[in-house]
N, C-alpha and C. Protein backbone atom coordinates (compact mmCIF):
# COMPACT_ATOMS: atom_id res chain seq x y z
N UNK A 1 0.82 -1.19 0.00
CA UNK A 1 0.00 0.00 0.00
C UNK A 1 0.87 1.26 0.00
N UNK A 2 2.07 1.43 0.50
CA UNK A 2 3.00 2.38 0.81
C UNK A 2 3.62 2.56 -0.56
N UNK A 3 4.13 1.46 -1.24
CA UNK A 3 4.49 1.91 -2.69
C UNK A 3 3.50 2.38 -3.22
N UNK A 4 2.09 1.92 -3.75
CA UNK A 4 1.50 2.55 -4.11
C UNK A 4 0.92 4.00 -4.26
N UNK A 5 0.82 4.27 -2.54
CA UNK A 5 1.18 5.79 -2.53
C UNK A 5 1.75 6.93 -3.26
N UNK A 6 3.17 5.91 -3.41
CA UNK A 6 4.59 6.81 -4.05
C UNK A 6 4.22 6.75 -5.11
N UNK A 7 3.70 5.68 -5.98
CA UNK A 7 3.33 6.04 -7.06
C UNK A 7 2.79 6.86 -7.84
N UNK A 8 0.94 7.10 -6.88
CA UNK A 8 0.18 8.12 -7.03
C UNK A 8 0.98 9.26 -6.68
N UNK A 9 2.07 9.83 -6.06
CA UNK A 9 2.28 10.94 -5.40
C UNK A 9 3.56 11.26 -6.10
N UNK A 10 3.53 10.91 -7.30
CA UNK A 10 4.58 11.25 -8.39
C UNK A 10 4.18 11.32 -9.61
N UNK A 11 5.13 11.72 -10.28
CA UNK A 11 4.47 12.05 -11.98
C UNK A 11 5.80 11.73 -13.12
N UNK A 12 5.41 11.50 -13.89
CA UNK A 12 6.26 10.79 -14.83
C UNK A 12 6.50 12.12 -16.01
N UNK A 13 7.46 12.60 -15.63
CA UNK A 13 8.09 13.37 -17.19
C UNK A 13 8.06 12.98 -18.22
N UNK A 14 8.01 13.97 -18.97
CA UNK A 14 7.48 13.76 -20.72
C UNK A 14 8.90 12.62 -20.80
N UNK A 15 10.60 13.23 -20.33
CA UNK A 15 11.58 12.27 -20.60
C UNK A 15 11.47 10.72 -19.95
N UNK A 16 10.59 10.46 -18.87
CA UNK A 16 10.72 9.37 -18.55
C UNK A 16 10.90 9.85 -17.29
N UNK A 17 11.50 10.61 -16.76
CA UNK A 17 12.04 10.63 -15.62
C UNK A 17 11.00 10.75 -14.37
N UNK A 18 10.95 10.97 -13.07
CA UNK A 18 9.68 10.61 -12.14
C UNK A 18 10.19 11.44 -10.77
N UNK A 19 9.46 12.90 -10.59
CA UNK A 19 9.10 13.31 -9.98
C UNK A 19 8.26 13.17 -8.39
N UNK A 20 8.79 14.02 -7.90
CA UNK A 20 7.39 13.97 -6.43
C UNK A 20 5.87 14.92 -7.16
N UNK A 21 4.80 14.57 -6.72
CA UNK A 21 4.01 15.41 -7.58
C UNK A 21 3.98 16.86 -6.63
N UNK A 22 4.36 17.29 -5.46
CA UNK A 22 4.78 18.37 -5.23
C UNK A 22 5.97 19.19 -6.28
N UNK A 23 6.22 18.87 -6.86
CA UNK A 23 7.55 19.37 -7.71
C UNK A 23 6.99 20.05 -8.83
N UNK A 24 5.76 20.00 -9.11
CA UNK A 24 4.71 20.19 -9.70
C UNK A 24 4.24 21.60 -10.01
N UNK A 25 4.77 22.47 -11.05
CA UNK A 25 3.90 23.99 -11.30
C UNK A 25 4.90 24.83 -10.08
N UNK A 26 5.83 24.72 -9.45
CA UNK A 26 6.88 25.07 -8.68
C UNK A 26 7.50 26.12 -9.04
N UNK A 27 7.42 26.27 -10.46
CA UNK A 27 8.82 27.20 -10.69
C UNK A 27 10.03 26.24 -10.90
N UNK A 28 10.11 25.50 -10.62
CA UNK A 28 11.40 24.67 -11.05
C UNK A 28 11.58 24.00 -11.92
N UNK A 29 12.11 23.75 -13.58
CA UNK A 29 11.95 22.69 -13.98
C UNK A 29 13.20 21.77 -13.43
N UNK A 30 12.10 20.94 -12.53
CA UNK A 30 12.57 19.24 -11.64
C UNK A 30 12.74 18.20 -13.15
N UNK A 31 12.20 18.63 -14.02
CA UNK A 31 12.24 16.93 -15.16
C UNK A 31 12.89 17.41 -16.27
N UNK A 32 13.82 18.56 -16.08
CA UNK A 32 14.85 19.23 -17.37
C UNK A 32 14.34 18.66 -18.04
N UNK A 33 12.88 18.77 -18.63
CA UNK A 33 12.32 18.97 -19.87
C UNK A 33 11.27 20.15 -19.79
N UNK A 34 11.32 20.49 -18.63
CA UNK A 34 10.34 21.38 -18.23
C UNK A 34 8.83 21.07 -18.09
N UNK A 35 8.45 19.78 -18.67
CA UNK A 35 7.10 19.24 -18.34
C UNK A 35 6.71 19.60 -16.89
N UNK A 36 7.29 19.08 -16.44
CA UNK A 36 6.34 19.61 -15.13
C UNK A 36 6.09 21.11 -14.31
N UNK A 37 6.32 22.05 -15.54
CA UNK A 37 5.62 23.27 -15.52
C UNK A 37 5.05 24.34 -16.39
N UNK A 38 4.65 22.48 -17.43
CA UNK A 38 3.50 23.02 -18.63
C UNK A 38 2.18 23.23 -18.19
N UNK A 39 1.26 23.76 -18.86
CA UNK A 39 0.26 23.84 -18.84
C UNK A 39 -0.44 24.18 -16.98
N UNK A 40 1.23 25.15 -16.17
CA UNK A 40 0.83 25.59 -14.87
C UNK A 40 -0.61 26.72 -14.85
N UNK A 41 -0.99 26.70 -13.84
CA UNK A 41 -1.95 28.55 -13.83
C UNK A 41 -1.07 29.28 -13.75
N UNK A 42 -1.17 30.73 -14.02
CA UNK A 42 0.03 31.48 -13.72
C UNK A 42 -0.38 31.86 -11.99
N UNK A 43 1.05 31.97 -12.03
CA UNK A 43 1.51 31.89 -10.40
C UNK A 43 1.54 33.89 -10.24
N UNK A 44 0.98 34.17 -9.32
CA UNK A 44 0.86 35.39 -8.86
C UNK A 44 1.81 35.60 -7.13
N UNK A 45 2.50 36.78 -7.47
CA UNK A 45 3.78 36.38 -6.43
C UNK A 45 3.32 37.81 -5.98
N UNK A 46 3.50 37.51 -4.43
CA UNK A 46 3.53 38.68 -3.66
C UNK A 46 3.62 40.19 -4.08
N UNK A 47 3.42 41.09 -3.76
CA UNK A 47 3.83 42.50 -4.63
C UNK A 47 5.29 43.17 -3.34
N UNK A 48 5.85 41.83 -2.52
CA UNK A 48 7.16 41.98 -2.21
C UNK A 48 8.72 41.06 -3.07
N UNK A 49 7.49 40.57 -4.00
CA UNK A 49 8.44 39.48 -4.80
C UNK A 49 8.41 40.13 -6.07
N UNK A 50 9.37 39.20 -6.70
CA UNK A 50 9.81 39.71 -8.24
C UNK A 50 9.14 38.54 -9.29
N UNK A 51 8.41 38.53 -10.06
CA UNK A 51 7.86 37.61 -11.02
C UNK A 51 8.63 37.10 -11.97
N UNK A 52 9.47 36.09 -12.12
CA UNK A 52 10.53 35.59 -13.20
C UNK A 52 9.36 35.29 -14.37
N UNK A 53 10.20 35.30 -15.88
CA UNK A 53 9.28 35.00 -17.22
C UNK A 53 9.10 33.23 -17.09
N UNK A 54 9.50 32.44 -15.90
CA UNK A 54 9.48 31.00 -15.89
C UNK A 54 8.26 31.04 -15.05
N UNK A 55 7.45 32.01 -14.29
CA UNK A 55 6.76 32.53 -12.89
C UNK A 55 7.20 32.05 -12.10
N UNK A 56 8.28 32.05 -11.60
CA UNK A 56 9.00 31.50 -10.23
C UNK A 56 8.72 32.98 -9.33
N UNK A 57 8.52 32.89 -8.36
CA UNK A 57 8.44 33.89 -7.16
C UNK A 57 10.12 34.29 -6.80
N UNK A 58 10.77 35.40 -6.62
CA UNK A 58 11.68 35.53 -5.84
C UNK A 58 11.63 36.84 -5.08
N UNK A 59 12.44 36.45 -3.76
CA UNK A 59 12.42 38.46 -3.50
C UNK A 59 12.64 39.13 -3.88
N UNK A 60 12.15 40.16 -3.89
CA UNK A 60 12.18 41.71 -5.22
C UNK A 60 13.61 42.20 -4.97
N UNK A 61 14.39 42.08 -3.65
CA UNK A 61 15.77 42.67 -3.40
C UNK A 61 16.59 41.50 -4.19
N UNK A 62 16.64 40.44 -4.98
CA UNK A 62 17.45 39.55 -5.68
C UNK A 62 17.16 39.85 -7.41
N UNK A 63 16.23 40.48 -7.70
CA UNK A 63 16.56 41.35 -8.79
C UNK A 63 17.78 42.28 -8.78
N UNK A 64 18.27 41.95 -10.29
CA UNK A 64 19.45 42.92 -10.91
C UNK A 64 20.63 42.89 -9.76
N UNK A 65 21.17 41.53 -8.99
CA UNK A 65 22.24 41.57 -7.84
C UNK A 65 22.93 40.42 -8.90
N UNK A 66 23.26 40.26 -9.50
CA UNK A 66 24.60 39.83 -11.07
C UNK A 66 24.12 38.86 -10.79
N UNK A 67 23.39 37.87 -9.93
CA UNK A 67 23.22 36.28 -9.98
C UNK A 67 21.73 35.84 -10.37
N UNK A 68 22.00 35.28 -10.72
CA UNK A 68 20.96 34.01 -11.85
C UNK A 68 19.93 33.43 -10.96
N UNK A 69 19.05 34.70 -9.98
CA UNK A 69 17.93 33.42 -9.39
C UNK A 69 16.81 32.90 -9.35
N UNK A 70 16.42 33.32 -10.87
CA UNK A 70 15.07 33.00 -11.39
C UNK A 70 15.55 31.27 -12.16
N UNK A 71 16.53 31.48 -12.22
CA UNK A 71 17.07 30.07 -13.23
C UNK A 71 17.00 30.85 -14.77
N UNK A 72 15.77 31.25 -15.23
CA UNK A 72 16.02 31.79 -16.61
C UNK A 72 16.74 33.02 -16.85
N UNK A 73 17.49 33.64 -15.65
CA UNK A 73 18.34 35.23 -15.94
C UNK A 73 17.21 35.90 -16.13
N UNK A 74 15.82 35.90 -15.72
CA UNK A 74 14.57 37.12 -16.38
C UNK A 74 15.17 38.23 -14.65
N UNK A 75 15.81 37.71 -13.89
CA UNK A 75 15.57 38.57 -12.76
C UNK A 75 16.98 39.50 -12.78
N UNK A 76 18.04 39.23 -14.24
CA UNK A 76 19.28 40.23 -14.40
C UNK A 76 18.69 41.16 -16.00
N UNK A 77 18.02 41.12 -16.51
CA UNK A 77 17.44 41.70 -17.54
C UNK A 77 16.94 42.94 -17.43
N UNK A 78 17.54 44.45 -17.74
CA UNK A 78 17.21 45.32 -18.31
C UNK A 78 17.21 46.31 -17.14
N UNK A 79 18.46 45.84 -16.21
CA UNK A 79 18.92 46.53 -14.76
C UNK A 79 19.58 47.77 -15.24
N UNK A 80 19.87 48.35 -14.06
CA UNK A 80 20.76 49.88 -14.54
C UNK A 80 21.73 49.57 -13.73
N UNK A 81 22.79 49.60 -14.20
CA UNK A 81 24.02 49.26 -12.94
C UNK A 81 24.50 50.85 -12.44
N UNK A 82 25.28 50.46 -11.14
CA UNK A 82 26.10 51.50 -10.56
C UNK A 82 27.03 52.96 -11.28
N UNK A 83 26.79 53.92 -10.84
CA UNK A 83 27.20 55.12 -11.81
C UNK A 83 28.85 54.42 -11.76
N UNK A 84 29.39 53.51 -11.27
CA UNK A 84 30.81 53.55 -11.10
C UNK A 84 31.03 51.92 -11.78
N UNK A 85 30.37 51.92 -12.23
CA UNK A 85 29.83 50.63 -13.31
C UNK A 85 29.61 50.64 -14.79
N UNK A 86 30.13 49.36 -15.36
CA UNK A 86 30.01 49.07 -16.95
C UNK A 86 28.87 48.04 -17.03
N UNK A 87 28.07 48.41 -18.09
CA UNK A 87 27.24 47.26 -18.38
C UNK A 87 27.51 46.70 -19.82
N UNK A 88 27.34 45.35 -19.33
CA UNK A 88 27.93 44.72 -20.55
C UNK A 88 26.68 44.70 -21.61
N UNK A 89 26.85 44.05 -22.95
CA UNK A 89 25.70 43.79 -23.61
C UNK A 89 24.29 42.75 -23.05
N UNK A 90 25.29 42.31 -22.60
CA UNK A 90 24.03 40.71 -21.83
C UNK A 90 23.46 41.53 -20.77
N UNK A 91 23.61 42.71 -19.93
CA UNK A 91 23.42 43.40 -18.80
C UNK A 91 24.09 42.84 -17.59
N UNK A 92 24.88 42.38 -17.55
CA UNK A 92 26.09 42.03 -16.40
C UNK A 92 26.48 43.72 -15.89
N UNK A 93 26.85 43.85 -15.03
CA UNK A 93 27.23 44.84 -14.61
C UNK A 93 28.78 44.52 -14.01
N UNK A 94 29.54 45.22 -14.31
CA UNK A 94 31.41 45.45 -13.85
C UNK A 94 31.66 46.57 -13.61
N UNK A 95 32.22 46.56 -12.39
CA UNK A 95 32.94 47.79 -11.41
C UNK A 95 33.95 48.18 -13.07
N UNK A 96 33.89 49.63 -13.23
CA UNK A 96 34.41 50.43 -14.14
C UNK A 96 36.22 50.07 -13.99
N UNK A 97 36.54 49.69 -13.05
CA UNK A 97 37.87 49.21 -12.96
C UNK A 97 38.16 47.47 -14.10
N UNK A 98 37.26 47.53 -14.11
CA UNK A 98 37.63 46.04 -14.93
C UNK A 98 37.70 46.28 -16.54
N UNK A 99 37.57 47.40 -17.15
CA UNK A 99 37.35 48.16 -18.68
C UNK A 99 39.11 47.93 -18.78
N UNK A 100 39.19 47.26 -19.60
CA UNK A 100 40.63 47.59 -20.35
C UNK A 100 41.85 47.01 -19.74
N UNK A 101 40.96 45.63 -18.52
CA UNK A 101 42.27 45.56 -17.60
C UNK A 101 43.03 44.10 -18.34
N UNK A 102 42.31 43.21 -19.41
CA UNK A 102 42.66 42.44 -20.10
C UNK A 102 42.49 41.31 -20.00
N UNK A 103 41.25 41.46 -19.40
CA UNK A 103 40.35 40.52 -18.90
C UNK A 103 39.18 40.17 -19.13
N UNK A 104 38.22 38.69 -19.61
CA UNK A 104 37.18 39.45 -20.27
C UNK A 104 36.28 39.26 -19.09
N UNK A 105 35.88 40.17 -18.68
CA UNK A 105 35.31 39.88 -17.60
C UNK A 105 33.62 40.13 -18.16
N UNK A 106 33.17 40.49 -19.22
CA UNK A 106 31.87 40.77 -19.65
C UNK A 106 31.81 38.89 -20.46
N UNK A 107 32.56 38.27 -20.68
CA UNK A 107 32.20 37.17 -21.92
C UNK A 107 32.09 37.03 -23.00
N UNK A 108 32.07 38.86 -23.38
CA UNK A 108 31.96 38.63 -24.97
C UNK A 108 33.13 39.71 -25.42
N UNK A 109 33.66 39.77 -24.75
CA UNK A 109 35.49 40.74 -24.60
C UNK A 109 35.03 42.64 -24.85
N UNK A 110 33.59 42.81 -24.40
CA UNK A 110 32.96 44.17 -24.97
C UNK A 110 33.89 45.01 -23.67
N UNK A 111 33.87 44.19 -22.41
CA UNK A 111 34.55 45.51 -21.53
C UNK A 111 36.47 45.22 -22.10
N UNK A 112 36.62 44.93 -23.35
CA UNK A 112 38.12 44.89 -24.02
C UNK A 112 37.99 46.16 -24.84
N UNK A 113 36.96 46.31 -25.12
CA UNK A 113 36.69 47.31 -26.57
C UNK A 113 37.14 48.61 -26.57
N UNK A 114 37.91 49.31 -27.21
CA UNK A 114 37.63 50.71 -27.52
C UNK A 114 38.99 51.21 -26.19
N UNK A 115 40.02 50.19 -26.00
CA UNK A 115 41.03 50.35 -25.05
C UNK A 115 42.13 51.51 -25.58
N UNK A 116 43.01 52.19 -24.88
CA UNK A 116 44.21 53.25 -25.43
C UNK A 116 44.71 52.52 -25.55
N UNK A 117 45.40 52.74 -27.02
CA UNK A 117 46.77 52.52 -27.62
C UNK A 117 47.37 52.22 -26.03
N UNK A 118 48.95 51.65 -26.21
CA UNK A 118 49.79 51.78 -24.74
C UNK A 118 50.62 52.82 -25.14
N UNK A 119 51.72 53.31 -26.16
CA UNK A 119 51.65 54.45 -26.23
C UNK A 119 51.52 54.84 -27.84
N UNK A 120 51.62 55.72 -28.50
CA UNK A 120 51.47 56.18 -29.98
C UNK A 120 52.82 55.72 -29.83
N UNK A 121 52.99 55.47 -31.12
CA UNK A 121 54.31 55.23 -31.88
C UNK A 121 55.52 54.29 -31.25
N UNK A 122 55.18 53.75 -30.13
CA UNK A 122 55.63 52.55 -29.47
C UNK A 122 55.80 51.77 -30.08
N UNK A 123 56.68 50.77 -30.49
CA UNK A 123 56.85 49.40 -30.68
C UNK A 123 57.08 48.65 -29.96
N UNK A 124 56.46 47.34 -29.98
CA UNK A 124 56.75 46.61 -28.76
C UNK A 124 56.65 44.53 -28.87
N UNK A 125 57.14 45.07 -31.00
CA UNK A 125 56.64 43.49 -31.65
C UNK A 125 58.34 42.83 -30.89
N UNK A 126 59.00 43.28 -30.68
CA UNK A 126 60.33 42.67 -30.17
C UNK A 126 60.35 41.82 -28.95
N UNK A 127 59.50 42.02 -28.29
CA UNK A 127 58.94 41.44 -26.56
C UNK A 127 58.82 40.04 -27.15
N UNK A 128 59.34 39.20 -26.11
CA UNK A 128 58.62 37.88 -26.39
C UNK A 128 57.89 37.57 -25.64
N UNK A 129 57.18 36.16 -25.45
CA UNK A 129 55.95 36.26 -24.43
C UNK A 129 56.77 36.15 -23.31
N UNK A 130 58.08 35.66 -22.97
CA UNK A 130 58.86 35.27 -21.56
C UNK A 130 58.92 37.20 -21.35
N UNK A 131 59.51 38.06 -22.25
CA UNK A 131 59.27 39.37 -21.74
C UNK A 131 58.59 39.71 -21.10
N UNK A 132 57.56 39.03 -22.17
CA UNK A 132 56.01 40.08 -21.31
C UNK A 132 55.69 39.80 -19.94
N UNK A 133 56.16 38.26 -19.83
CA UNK A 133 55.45 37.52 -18.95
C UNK A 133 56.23 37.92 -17.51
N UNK A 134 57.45 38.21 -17.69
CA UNK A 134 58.47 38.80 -16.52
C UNK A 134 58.54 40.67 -16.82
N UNK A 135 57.57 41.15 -17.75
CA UNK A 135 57.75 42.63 -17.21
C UNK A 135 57.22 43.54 -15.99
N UNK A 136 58.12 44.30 -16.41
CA UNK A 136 57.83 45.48 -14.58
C UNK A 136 58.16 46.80 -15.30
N UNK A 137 57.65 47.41 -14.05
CA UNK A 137 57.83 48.99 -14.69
C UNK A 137 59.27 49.39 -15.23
N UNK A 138 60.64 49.05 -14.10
CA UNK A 138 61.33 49.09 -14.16
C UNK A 138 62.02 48.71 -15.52
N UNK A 139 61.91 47.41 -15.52
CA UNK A 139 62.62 47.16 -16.87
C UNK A 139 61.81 47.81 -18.69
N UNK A 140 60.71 47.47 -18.29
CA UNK A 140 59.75 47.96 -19.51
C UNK A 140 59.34 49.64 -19.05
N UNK A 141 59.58 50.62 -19.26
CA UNK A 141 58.72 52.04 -18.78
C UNK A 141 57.29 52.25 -19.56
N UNK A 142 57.44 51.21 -20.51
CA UNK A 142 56.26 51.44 -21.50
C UNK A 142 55.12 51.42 -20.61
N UNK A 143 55.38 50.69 -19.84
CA UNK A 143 54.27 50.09 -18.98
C UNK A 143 53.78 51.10 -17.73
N UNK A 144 54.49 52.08 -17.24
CA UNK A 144 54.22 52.90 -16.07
C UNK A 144 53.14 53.62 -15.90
N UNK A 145 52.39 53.50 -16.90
CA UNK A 145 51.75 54.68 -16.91
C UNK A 145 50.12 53.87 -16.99
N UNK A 146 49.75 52.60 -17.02
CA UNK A 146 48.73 51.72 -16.52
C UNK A 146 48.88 50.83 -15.52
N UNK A 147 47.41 51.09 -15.16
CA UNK A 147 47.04 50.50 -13.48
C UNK A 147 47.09 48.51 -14.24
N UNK A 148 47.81 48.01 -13.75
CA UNK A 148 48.27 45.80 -13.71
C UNK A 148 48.35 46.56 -14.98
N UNK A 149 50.27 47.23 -15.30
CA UNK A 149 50.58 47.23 -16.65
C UNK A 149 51.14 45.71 -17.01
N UNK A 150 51.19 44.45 -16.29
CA UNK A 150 52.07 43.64 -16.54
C UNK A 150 50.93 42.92 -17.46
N UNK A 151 49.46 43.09 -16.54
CA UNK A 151 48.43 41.88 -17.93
C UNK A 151 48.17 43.07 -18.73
N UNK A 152 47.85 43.84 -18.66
CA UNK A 152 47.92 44.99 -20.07
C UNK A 152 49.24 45.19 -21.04
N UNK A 153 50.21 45.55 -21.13
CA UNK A 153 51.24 45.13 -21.67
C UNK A 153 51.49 43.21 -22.68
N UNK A 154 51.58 42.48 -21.15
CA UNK A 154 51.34 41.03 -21.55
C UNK A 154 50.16 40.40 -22.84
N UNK A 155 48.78 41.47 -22.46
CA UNK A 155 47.69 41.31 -23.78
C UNK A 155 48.03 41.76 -24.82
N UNK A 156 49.02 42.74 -25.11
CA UNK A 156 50.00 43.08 -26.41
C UNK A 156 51.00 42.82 -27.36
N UNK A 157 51.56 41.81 -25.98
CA UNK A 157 53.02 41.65 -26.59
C UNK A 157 52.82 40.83 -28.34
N UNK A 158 53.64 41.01 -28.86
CA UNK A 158 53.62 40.88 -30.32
C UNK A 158 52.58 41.84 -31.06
N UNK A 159 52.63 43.07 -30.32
CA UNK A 159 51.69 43.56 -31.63
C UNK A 159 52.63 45.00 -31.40
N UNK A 160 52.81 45.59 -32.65
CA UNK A 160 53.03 47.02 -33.02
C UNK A 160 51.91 48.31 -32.71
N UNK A 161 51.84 49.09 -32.44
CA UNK A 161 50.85 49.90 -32.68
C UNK A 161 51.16 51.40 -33.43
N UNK A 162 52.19 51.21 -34.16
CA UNK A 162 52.87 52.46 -34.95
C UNK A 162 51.91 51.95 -36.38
């Protein structure tokens, strides 16, 4: 009688796979096929919560905070980041210190874009990567004049800019 229970008190995914039937219209897809939050009612969330495009409920303060907690990213979509902030194309937001540092810290290399020359008329195709890879202000001066000139410099080496 007890298996039986479990039986009734589960549900079988479109993949095969087998659910609790609490798992059910949740907000979660539990059967990564998402069946078990087809044909849900729509879910109406507090007016202290944030409504994800999956209708998952979350708290309204976990909107636009860079992390993923709707599951579908609907709760990082179409944020305004910090005046001391870059927004990437996807709407990621990066502390303005990360623009140009040679890093992609956006994913699609956009906070790389639109970087200064290191200097006009510099050459610097002679560096090898062991150069780059051991420069300092000292030995290179090219470099003094940017904030971590060693990975800025290092993202150059072999290229001319004359």
């Amino acid at each position: 009688m007890q298996n039986l229970f479990k039986i009734l008190a589960s549900l079988q995914c479109t993949n095969g796979a087998c659910i609790t039937q609490t798992w059910v219209c949740d907000g979660d897809n539990d059967c990564h096929d998402n069946s078990d939050e087809q044909g849900c009612p729509a879910r109406t969330c507090s007016p202290s919560q944030f409504t994800c495009t999956n209708q998952r409920c979350i708290p309204a303060g976990y909107k636009c905070d860079q992390d993923n907690d709707c599951g579908d990213n609907s709760d990082e979509i179409d944020c305004t980041c910090a005046s001391d902030h870059f927004k990437c194309p996807h709407g990621k937001c990066i502390p303005n210190s990360y623009l140009c540092d040679g890093d992609n810290d956006c994913g699609d290399l956009s906070d790389e874009d639109n970087c200064p020359t290191i200097h006009p008329g510099v050459c610097i195709d002679q560096l090898t990567y062991e150069d780059c890879y051991r420069m300092n202000i000292s030995t290179y001066p090219i470099c003094q004049y940017y904030a971590d000139a060693h990975r800025y410099c290092r993202k150059f080496c072999g290229v001319c800019d004359t």
